[in-house]
C-alpha atoms as a PDB file:
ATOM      1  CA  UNK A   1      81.277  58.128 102.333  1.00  0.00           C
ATOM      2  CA  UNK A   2      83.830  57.638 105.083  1.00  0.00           C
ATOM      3  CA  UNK A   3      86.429  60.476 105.983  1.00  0.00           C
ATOM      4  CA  UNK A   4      90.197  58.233 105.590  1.00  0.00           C
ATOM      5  CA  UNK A   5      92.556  59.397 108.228  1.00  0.00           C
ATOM      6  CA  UNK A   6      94.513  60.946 105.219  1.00  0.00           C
ATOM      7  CA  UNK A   7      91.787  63.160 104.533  1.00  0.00           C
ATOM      8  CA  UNK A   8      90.796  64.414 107.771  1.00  0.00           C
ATOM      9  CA  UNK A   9      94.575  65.258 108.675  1.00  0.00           C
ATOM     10  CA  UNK A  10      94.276  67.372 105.390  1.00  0.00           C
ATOM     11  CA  UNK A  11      91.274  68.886 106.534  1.00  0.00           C
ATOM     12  CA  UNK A  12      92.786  69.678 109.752  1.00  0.00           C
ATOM     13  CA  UNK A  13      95.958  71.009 108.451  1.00  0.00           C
ATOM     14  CA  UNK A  14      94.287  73.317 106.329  1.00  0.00           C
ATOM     15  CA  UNK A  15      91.950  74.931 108.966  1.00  0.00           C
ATOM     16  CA  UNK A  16      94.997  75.026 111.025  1.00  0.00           C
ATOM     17  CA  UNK A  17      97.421  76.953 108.539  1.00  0.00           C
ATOM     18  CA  UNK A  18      94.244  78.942 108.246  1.00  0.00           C
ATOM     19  CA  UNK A  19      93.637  79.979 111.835  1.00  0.00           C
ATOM     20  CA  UNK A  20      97.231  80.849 111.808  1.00  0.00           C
ATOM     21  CA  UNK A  21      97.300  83.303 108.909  1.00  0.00           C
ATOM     22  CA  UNK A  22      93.866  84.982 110.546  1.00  0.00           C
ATOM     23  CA  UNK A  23      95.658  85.482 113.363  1.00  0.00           C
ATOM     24  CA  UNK A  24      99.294  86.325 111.605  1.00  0.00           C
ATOM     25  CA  UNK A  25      97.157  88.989 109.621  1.00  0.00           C
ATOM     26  CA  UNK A  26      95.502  90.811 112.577  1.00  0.00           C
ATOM     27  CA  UNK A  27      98.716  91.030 113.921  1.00  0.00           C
ATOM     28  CA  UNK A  28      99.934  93.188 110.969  1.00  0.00           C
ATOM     29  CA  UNK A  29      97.189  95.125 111.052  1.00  0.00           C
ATOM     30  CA  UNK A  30      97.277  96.235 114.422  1.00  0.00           C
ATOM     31  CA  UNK A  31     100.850  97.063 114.623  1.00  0.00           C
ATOM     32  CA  UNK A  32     100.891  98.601 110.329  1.00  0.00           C
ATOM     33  CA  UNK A  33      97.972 100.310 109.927  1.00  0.00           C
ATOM     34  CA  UNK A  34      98.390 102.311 113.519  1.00  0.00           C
ATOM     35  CA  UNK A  35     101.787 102.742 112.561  1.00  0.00           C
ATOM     36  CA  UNK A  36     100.967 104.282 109.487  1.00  0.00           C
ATOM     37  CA  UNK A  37      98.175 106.550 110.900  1.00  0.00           C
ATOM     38  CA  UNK A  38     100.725 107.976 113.429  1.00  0.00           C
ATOM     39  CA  UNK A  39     103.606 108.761 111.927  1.00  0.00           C
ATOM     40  CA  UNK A  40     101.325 111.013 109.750  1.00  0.00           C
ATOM     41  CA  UNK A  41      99.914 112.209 112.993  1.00  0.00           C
ATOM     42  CA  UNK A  42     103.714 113.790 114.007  1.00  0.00           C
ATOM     43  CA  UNK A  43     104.688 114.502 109.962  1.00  0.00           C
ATOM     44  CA  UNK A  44     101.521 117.385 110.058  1.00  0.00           C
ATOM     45  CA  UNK A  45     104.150 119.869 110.505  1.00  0.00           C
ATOM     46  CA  UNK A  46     105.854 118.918 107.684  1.00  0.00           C
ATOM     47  CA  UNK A  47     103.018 119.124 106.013  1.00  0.00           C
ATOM     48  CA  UNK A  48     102.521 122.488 106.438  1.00  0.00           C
ATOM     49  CA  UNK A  49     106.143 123.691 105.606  1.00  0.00           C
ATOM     50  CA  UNK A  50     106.728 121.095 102.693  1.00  0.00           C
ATOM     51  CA  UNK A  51     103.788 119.223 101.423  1.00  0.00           C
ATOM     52  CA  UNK A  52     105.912 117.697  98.214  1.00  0.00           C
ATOM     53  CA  UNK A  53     108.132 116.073 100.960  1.00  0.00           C
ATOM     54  CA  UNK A  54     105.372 114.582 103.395  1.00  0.00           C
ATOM     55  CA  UNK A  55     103.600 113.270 100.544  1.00  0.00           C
ATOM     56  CA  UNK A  56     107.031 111.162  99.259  1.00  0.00           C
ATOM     57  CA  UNK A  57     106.605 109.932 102.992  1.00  0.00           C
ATOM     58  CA  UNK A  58     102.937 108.748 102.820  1.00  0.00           C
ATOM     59  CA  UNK A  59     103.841 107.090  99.248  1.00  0.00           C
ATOM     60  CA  UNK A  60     106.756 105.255 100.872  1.00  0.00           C
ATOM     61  CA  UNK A  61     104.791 104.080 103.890  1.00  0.00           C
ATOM     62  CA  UNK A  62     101.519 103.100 101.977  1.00  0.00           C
ATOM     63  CA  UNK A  63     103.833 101.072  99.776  1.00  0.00           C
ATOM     64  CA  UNK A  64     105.060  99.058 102.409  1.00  0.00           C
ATOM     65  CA  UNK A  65     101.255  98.608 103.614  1.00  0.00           C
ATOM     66  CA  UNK A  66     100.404  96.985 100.108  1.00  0.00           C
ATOM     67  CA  UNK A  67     103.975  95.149  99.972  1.00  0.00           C
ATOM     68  CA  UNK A  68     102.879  94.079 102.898  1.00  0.00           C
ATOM     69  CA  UNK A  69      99.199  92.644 101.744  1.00  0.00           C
ATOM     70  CA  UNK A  70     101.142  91.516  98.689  1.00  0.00           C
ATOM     71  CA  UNK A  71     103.055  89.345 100.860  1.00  0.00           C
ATOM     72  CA  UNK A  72      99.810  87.259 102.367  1.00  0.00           C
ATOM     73  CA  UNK A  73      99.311  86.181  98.849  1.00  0.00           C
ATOM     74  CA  UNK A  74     102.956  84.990  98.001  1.00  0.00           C
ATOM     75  CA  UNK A  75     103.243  83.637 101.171  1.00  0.00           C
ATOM     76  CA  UNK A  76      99.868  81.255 100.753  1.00  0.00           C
ATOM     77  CA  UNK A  77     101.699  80.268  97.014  1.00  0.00           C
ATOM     78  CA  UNK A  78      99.337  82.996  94.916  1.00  0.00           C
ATOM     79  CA  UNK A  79     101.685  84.753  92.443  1.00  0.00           C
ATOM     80  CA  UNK A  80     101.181  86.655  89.069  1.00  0.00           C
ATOM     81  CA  UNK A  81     102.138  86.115  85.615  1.00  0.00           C
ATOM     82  CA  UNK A  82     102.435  89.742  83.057  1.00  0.00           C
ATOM     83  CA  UNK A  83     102.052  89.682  79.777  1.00  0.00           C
ATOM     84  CA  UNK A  84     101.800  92.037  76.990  1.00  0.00           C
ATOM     85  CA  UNK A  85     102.845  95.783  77.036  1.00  0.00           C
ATOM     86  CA  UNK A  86     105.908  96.568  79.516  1.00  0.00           C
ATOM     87  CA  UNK A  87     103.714  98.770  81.592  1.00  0.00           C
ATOM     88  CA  UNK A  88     107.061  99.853  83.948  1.00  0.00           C
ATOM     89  CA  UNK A  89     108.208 101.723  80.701  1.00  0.00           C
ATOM     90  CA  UNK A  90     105.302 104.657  81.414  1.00  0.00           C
ATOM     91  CA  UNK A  91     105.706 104.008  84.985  1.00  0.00           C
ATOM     92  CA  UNK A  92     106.955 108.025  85.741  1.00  0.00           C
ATOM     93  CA  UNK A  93     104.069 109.378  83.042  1.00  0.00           C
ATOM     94  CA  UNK A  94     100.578 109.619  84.220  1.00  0.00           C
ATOM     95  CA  UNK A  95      98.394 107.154  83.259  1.00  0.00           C
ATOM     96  CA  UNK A  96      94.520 105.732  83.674  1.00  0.00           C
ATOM     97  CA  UNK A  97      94.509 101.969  84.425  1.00  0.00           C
ATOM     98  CA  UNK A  98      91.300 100.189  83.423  1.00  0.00           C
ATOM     99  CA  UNK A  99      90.329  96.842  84.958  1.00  0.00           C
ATOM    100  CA  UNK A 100      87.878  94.121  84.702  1.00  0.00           C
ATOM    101  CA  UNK A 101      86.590  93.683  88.232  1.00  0.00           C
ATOM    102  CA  UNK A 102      85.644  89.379  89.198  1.00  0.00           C
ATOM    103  CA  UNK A 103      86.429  89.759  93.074  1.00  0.00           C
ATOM    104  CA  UNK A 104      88.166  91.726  96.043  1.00  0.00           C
ATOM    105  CA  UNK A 105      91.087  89.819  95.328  1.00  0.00           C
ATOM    106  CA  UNK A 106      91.324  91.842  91.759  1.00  0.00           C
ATOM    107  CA  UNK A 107      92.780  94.649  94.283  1.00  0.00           C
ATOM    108  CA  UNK A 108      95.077  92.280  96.204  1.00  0.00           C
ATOM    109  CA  UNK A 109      96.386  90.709  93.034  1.00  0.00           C
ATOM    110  CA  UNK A 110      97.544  94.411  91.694  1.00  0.00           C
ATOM    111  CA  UNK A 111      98.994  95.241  94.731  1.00  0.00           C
ATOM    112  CA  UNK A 112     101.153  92.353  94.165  1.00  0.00           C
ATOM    113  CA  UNK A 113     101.738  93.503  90.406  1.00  0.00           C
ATOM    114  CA  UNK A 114     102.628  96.213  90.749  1.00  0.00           C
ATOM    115  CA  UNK A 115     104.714  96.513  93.714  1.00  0.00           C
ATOM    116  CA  UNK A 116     107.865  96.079  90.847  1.00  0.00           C
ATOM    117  CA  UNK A 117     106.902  99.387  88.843  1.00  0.00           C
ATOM    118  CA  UNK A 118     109.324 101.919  90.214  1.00  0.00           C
ATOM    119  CA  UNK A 119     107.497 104.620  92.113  1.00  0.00           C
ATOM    120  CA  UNK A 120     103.776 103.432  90.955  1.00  0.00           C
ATOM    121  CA  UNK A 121     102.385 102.424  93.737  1.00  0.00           C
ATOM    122  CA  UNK A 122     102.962 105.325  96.125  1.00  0.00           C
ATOM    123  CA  UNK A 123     101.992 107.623  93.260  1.00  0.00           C
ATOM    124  CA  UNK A 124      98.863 105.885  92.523  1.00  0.00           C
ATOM    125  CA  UNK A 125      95.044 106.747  93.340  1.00  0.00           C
ATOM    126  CA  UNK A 126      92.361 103.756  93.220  1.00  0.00           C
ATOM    127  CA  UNK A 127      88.735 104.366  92.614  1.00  0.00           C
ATOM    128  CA  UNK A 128      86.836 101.598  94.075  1.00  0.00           C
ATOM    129  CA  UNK A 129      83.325 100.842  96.119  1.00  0.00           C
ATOM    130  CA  UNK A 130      82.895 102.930  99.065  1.00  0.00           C
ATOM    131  CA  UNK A 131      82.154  99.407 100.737  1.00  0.00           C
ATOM    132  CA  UNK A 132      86.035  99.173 101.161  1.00  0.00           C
ATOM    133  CA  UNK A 133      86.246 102.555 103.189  1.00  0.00           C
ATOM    134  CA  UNK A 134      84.520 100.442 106.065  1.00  0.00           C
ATOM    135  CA  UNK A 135      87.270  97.466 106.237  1.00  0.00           C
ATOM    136  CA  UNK A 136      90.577  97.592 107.645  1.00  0.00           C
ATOM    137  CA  UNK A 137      92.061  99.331 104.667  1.00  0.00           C
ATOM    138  CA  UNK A 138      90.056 102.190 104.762  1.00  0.00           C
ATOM    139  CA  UNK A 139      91.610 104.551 107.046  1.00  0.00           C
ATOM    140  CA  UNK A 140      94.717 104.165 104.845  1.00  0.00           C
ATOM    141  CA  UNK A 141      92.868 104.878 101.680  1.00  0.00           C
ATOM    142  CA  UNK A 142      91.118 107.774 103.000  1.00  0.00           C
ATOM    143  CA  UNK A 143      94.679 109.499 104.169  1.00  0.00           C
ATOM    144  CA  UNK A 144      96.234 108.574 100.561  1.00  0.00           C
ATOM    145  CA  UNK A 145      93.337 110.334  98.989  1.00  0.00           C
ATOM    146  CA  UNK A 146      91.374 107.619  97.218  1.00  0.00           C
ATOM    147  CA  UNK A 147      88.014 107.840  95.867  1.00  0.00           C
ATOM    148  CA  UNK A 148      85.021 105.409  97.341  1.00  0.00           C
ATOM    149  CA  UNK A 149      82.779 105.834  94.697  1.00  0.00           C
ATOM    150  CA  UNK A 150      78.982 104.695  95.679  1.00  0.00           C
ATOM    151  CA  UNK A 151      77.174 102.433  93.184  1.00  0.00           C
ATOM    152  CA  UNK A 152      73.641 102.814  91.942  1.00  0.00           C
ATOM    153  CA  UNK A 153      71.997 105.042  89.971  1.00  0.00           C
ATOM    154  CA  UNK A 154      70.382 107.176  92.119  1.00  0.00           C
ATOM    155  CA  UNK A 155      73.692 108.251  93.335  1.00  0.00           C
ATOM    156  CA  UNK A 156      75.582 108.214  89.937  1.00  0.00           C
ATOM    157  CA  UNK A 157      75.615 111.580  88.748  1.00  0.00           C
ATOM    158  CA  UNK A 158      76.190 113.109  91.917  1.00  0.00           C
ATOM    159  CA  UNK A 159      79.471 110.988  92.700  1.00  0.00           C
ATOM    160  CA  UNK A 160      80.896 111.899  89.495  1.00  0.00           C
ATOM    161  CA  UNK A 161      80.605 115.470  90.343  1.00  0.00           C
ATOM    162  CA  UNK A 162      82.213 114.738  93.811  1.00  0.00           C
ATOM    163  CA  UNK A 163      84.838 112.370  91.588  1.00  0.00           C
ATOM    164  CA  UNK A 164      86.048 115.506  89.360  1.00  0.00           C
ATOM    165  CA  UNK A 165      86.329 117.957  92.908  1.00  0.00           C
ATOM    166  CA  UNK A 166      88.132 114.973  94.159  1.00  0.00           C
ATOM    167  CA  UNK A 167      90.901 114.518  91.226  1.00  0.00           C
ATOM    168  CA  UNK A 168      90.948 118.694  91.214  1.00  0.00           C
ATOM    169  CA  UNK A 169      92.165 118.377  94.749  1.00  0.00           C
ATOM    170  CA  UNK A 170      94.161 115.778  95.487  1.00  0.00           C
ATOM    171  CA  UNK A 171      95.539 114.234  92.308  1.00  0.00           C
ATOM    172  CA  UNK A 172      98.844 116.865  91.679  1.00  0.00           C
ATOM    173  CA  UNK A 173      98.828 118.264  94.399  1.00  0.00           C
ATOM    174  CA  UNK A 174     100.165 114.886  95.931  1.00  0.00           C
ATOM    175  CA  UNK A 175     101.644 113.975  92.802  1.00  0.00           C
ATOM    176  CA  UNK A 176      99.913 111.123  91.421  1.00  0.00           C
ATOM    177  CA  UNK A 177     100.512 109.319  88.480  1.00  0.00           C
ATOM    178  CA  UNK A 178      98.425 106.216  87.677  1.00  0.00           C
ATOM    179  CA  UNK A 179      94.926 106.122  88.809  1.00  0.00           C
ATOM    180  CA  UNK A 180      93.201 102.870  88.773  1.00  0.00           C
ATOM    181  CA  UNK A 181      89.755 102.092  87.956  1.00  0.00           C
ATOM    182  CA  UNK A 182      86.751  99.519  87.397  1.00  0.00           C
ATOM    183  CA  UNK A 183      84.519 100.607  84.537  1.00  0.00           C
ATOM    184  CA  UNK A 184      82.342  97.691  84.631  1.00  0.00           C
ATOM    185  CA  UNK A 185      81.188  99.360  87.872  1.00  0.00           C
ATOM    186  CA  UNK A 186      80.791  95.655  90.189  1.00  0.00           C
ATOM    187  CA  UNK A 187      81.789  92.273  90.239  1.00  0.00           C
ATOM    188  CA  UNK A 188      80.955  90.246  87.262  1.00  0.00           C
ATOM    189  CA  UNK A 189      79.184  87.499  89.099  1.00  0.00           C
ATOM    190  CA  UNK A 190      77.106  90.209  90.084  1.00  0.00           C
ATOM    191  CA  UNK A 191      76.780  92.503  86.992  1.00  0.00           C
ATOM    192  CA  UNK A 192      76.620  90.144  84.116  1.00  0.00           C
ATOM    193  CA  UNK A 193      73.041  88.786  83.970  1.00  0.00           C
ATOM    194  CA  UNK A 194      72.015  92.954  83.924  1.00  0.00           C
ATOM    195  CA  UNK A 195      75.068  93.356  81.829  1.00  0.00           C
ATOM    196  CA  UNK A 196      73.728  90.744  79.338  1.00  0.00           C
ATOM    197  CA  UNK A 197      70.033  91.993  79.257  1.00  0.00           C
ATOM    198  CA  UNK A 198      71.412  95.138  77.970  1.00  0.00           C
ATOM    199  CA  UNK A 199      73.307  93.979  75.384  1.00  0.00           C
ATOM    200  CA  UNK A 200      70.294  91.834  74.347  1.00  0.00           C
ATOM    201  CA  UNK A 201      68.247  94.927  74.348  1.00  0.00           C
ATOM    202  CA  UNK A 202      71.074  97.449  72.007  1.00  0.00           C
ATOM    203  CA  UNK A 203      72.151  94.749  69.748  1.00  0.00           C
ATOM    204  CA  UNK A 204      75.330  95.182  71.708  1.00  0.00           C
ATOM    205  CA  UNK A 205      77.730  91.224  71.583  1.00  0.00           C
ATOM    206  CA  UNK A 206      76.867  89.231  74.382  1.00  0.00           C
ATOM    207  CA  UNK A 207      79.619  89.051  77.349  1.00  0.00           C
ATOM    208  CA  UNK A 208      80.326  86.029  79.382  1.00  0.00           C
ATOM    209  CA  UNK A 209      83.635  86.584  80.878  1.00  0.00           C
ATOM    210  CA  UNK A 210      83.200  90.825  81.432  1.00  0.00           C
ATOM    211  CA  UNK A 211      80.280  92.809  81.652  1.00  0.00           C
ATOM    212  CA  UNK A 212      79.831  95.807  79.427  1.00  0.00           C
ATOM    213  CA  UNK A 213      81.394  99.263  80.859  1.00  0.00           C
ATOM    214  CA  UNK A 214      80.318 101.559  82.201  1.00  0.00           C
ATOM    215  CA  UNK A 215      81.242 105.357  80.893  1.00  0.00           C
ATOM    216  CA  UNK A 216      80.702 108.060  83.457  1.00  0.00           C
ATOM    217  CA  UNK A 217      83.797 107.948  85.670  1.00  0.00           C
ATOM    218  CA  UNK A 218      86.253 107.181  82.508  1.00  0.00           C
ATOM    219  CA  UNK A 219      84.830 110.365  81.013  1.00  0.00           C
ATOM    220  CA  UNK A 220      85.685 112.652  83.847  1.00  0.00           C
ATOM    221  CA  UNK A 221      89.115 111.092  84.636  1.00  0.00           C
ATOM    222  CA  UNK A 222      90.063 112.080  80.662  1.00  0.00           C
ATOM    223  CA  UNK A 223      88.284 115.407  80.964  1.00  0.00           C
ATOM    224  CA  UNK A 224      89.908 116.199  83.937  1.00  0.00           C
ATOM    225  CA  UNK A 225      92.793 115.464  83.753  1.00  0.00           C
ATOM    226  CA  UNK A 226      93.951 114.843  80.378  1.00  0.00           C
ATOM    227  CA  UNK A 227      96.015 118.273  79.002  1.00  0.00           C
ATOM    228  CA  UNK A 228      94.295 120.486  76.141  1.00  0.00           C
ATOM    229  CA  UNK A 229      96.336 119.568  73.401  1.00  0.00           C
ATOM    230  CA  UNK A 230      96.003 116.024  73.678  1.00  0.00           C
ATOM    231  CA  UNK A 231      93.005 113.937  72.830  1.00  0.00           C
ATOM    232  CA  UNK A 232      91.231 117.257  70.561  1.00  0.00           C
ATOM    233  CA  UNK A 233      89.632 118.204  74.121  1.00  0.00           C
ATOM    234  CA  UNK A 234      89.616 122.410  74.863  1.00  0.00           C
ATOM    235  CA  UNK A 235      90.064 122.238  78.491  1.00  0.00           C
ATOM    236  CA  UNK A 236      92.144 118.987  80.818  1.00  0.00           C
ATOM    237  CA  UNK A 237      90.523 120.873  83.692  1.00  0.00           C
ATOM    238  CA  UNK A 238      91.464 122.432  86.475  1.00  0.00           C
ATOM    239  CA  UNK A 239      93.530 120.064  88.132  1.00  0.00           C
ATOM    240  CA  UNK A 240      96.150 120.159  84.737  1.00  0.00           C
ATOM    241  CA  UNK A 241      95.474 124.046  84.161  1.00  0.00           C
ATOM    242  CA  UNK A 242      96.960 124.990  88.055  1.00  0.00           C
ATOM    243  CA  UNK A 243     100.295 122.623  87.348  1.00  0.00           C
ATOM    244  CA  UNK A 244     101.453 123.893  84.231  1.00  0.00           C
ATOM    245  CA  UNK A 245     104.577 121.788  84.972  1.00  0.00           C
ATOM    246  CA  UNK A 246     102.073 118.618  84.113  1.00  0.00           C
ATOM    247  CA  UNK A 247     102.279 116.978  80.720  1.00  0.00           C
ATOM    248  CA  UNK A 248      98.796 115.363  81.597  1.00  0.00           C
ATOM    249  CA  UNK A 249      97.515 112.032  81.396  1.00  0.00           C
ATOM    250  CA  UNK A 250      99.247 110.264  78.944  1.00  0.00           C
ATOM    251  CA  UNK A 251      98.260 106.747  78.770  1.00  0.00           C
ATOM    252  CA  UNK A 252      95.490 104.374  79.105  1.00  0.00           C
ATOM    253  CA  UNK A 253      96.574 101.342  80.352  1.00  0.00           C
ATOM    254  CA  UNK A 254      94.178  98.642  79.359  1.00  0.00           C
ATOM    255  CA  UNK A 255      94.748  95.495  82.451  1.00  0.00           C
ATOM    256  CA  UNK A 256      92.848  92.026  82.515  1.00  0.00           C
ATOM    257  CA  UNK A 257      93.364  89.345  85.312  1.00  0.00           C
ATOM    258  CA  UNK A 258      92.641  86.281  84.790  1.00  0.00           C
ATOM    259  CA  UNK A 259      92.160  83.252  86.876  1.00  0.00           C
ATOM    260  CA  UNK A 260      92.465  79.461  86.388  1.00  0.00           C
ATOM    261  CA  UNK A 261      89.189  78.012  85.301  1.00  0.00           C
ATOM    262  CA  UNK A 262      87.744  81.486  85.565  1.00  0.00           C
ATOM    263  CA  UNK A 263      87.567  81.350  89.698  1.00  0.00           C
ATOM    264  CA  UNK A 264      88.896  84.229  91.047  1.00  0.00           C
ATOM    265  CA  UNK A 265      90.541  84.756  94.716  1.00  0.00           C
ATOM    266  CA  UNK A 266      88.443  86.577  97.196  1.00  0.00           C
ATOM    267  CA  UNK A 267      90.244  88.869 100.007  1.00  0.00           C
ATOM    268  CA  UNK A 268      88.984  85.562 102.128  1.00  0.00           C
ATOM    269  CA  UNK A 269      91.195  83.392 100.248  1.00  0.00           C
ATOM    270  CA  UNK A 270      93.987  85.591 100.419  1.00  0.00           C
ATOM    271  CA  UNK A 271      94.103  85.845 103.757  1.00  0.00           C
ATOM    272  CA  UNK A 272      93.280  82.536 104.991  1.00  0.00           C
ATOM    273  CA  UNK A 273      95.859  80.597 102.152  1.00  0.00           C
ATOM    274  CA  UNK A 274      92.926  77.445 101.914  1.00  0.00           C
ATOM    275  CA  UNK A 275      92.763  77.539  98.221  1.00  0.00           C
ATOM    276  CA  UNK A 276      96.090  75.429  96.853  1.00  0.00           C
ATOM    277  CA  UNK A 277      98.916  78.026  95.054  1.00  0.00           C
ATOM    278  CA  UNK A 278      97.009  79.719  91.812  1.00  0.00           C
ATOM    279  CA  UNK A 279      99.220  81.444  89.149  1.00  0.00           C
ATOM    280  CA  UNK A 280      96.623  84.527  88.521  1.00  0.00           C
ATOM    281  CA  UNK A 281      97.425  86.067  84.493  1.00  0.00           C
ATOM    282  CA  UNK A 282      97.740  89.390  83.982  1.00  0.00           C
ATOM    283  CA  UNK A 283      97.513  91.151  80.667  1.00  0.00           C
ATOM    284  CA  UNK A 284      98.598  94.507  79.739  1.00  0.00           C
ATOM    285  CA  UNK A 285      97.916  96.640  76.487  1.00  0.00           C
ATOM    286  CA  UNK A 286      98.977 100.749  76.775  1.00  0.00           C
ATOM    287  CA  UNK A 287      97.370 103.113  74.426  1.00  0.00           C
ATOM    288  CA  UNK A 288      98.656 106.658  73.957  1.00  0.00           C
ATOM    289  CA  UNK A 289      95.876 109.324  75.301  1.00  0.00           C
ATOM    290  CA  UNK A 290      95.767 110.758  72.259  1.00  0.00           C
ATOM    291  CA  UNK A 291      94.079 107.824  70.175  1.00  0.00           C
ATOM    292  CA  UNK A 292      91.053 107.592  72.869  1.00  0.00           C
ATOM    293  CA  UNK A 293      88.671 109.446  71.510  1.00  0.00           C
ATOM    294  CA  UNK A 294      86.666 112.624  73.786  1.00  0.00           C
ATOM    295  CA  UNK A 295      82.970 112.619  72.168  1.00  0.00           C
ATOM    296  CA  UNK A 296      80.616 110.561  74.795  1.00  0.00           C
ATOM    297  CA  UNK A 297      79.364 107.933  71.896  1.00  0.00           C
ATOM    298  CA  UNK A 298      82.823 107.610  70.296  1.00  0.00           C
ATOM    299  CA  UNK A 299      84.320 106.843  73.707  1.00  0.00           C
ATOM    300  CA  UNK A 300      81.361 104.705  74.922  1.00  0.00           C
ATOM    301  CA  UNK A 301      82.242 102.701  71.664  1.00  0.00           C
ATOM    302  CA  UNK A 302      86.118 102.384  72.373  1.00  0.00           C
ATOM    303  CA  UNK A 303      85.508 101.295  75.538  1.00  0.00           C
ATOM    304  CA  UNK A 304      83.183  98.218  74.632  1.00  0.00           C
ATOM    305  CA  UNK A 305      85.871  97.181  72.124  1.00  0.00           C
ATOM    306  CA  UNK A 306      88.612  96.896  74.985  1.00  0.00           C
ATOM    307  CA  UNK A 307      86.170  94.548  76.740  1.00  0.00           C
ATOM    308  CA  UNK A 308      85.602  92.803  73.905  1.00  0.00           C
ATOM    309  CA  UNK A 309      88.658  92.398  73.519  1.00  0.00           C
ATOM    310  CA  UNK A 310      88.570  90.915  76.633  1.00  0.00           C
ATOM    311  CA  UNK A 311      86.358  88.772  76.219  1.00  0.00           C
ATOM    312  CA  UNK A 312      88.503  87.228  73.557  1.00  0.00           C
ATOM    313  CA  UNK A 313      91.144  87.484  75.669  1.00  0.00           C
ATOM    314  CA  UNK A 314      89.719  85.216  78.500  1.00  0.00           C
ATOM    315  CA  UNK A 315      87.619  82.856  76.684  1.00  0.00           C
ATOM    316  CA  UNK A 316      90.890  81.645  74.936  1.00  0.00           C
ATOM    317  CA  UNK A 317      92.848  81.458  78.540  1.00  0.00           C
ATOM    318  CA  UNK A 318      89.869  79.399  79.666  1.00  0.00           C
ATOM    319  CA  UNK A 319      89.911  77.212  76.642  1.00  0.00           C
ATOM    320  CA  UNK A 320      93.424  77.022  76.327  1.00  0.00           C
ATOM    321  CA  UNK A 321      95.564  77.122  79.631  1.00  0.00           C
END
């Protein structure tokens, strides 16, 4: 079939606009990220004589870093829709924020979220694959003190011991408040055939849009951090134990994204603006702390009804619109 003249200036438009943005985005990057890492660099005194302080800095500068990846999005016409539960009323209480995970442009798509939600985003911890400690990004993760948790299961038990040392650490003593997570533990695309199988195998429903959850980290995030009167558990750790100012996790904040026609934006799409403007959906649903249960099966079971849930949730966006 013959290229019209129409088609190929389309074509060439498009690869244009994207050479552009590459090079528009490595420009940030070398002057924003450096920046970042060296104003830290001359704060370390400040450090020393008032951590509380140089931690309120490195909030307000890694905000403007995700503002700033935010803005590739909005810029290349991708912008977000909320629904459900007004998440930016809990947005000074500490909170666990569970997400199904599609692509790396989940990440990108909460950055832009969330950028709205009063001091959220430079209170906030991520967990996320340690493959993201090796991209741009990383250096800025690693000084905000997130977790790169590495997949597998010959690794699993040891990273959640290194996950608990990890919130003991670094999550009040920089002040955190929402820490966000990806249960499913991978991209659906690559998770759901395994995901599926395993259902099959327990009798468990069978998933199209999610893949079943995965427990571990969830459980030490709540034991950690959650304080001993809520939630029946004896001990929130001792991460709540040495800040008896701490009320303790609070909330579980229960977050699906969803894409048109179920395809979801990749960090390549993001940054290169080819795909035409997408309206992503995102759904919120808060539950108080106190109504997720602490016994292993109990919780394993609450946590396969949010993604059900989810499930639900998506199939009817995909049917529907």
């Amino acid at each position: 079939m013959a290229v019209t003249l129409e088609q190929a200036r389309r074509v060439g438009y498009t690869c244009l606009k994207a050479l552009l943005r590459f090079a528009f985005m490595v420009a940030n990057n070398l002057v924003a990220i450096p920046s970042y890492v060296l104003y830290l660099i001359v704060l370390q005194p400040l450090r020393i004589l008032d951590s509380k302080s140089f931690w309120y800095i490195e909030g307000v500068l890694f905000k403007w870093l995700l503002a700033m990846v935010a803005s590739w999005g909005w810029w290349a016409g991708y912008t977000v829709v909320e629904w459900g539960d007004d998440v930016k009323a809990v947005s000074e209480d500490e909170a666990m924020v569970l997400v199904n995970h599609q692509a790396t442009g989940d990440v990108c798509t909460l950055m832009m979220c969330l950028q709205d939600k009063g001091t959220v985003v430079r209170q906030m911890m991520w967990l996320m694959d340690h493959i993201f400690k090796y991209t741009n990004f990383g250096i800025v993760s690693l000084i905000h003190g997130d977790f790169f948790i590495r997949q597998g299961r010959a690794h699993r038990d040891q990273q959640l011991v290194l996950l608990k040392d990890h919130l003991e650490k670094y999550y009040r003593s920089r002040s955190r408040k929402w820490i966000v997570l990806f249960p499913e533990g991978g991209f659906l695309r690559k998770r759901r055939e395994t995901s599926q199988a395993f259902a099959k195998k327990n009798n468990l429903p069978f998933l199209k849009h999610v893949t079943l959850p995965r427990l571990g980290a969830t459980q030490v995030i709540l034991k950690t951090l959650v304080a001993p009167q809520e939630n029946g558990t004896p001990s929130g750790g001792d991460g709540v134990r040495k800040e008896s100012k701490s009320k303790g996790l609070q909330w579980v904040i229960d977050t699906t994204i969803a894409y048109p026609k179920a395809e979801p934006i990749d960090i390549q799409t993001w940054i290169l603006g080819y795909r035409q403007p997408t309206v992503t959906h995102v759904h919120y649903r808060i539950f108080p702390v106190k109504d997720v249960p602490a016994e292993p099966e109990a919780l394993t079971n609450w946590l396969y009804q949010r993604f059900i849930e989810k499930e639900d949730l998506l199939t009817h966006f995909y049917e529907t619109g």
